[in-house]
N, C-alpha and C. Protein backbone atom coordinates (compact mmCIF):
# COMPACT_ATOMS: atom_id res chain seq x y z
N UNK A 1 -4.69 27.29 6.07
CA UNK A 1 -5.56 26.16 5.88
C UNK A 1 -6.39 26.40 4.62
N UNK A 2 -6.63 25.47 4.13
CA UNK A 2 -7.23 25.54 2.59
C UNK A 2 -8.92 25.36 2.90
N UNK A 3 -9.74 25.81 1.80
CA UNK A 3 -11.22 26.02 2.31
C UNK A 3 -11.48 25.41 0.87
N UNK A 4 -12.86 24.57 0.98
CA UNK A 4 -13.31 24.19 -0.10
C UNK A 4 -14.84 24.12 -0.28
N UNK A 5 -15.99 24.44 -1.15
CA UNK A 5 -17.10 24.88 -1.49
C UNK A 5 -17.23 23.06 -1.44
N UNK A 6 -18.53 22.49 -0.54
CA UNK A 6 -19.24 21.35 -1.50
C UNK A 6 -20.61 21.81 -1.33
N UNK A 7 -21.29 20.60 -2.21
CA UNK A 7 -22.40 21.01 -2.13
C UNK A 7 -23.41 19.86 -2.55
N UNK A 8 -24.35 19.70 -3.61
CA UNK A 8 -25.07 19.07 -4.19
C UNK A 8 -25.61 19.50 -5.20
N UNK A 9 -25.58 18.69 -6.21
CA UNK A 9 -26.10 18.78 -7.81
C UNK A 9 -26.93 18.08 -8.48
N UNK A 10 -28.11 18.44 -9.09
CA UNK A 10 -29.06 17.72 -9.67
C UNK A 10 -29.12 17.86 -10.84
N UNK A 11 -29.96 17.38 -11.71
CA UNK A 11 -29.98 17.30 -12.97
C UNK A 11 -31.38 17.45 -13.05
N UNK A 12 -32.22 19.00 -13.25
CA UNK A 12 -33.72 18.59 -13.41
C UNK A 12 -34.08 19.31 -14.53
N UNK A 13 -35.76 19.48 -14.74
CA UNK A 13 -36.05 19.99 -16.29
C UNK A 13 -37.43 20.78 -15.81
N UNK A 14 -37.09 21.69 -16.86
CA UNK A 14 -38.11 23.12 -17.13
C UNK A 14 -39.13 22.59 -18.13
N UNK A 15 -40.22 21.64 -17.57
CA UNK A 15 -41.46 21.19 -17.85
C UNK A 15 -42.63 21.27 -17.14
N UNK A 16 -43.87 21.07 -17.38
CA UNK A 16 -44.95 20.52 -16.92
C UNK A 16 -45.16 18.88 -16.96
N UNK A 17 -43.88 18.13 -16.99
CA UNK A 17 -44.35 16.93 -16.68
C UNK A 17 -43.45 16.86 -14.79
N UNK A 18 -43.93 15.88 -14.18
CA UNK A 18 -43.89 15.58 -13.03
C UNK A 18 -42.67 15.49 -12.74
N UNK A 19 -41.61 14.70 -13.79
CA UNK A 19 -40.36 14.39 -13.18
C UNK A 19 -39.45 15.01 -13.17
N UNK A 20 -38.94 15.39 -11.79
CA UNK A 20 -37.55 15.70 -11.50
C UNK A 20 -37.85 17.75 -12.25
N UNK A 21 -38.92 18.52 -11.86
CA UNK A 21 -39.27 19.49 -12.23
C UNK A 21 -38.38 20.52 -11.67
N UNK A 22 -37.66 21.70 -12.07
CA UNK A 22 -36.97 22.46 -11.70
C UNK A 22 -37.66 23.31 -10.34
N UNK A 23 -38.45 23.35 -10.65
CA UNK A 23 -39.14 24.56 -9.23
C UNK A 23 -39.36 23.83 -8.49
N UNK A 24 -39.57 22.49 -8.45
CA UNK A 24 -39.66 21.56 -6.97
C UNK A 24 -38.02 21.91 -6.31
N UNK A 25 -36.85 21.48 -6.97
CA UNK A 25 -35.71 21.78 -6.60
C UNK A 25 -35.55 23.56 -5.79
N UNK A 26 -35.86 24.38 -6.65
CA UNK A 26 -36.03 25.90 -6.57
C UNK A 26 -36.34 26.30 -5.21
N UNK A 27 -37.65 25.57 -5.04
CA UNK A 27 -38.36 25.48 -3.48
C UNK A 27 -37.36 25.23 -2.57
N UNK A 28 -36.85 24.06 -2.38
CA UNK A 28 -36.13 23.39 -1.66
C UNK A 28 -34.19 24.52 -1.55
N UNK A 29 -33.76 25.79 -2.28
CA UNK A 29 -32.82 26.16 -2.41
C UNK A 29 -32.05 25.81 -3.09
N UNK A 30 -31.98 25.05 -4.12
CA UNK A 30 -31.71 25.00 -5.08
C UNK A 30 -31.32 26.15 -6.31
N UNK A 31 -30.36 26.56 -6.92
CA UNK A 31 -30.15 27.66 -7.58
C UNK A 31 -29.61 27.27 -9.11
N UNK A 32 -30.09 27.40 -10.18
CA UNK A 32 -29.52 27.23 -11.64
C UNK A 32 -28.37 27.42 -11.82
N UNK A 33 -27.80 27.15 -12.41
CA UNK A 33 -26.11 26.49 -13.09
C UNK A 33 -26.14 27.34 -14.48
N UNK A 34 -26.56 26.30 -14.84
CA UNK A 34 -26.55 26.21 -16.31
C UNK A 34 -27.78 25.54 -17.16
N UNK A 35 -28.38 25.59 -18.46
CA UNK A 35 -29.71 25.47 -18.69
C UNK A 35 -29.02 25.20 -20.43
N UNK A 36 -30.28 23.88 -20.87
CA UNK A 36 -29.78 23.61 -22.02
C UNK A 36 -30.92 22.55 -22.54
N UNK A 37 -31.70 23.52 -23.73
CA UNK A 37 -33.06 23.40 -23.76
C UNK A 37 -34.06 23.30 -22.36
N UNK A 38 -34.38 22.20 -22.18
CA UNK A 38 -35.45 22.08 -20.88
C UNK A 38 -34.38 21.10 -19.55
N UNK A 39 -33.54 21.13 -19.94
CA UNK A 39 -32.70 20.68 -18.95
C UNK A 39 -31.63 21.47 -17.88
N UNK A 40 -31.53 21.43 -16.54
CA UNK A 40 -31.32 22.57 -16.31
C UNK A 40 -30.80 21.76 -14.67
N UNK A 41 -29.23 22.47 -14.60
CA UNK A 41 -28.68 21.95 -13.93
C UNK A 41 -28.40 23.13 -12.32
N UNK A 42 -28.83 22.52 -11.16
CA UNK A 42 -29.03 22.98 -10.36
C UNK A 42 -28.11 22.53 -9.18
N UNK A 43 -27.89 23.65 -8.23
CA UNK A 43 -26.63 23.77 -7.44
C UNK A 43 -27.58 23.95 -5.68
N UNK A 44 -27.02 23.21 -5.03
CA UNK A 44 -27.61 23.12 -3.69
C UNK A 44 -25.80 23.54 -2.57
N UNK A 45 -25.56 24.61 -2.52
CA UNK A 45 -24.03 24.66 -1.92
C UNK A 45 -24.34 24.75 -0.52
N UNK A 46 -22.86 23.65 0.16
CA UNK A 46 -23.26 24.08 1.62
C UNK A 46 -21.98 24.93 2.30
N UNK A 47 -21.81 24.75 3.75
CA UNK A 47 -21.19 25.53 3.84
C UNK A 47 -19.39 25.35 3.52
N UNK A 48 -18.86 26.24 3.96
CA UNK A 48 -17.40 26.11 3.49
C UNK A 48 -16.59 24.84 4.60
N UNK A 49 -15.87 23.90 4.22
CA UNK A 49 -15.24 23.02 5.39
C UNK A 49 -13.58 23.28 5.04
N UNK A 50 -13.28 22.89 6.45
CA UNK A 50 -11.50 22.86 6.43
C UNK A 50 -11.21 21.70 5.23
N UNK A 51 -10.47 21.71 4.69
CA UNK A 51 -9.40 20.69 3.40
C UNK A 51 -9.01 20.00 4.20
N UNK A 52 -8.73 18.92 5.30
CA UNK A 52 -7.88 17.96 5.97
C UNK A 52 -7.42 17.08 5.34
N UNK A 53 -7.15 17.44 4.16
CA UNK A 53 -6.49 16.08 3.47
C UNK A 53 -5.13 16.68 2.85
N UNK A 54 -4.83 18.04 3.30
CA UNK A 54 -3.63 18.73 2.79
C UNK A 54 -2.86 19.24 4.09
């Protein structure tokens, strides 16, 4: 049986302004990706599920 990672992905930023702030995400389990200037893409993975579509 085949296993596949999902999860959830945001798009937030390494500022002091209010919106969509990386450490609000961070809090919540959220973990960095990838980072590009103040933008900084964050990974929320859950657990592993069966593939039923194969």
């Amino acid at each position: 049986m085949n296993y596949i990672k999902r999860g959830v992905a945001v798009l937030a930023y390494n500022h002091d302004f209010w919106f969509m702030p990386s450490s609000f995400f961070k809090k919540l389990g959220y973990e960095e990706v990838e980072r590009q200037g103040s933008a900084v893409i964050m990974l929320k993975a859950s657990k592993e599920v069966s593939n039923r579509c194969s």
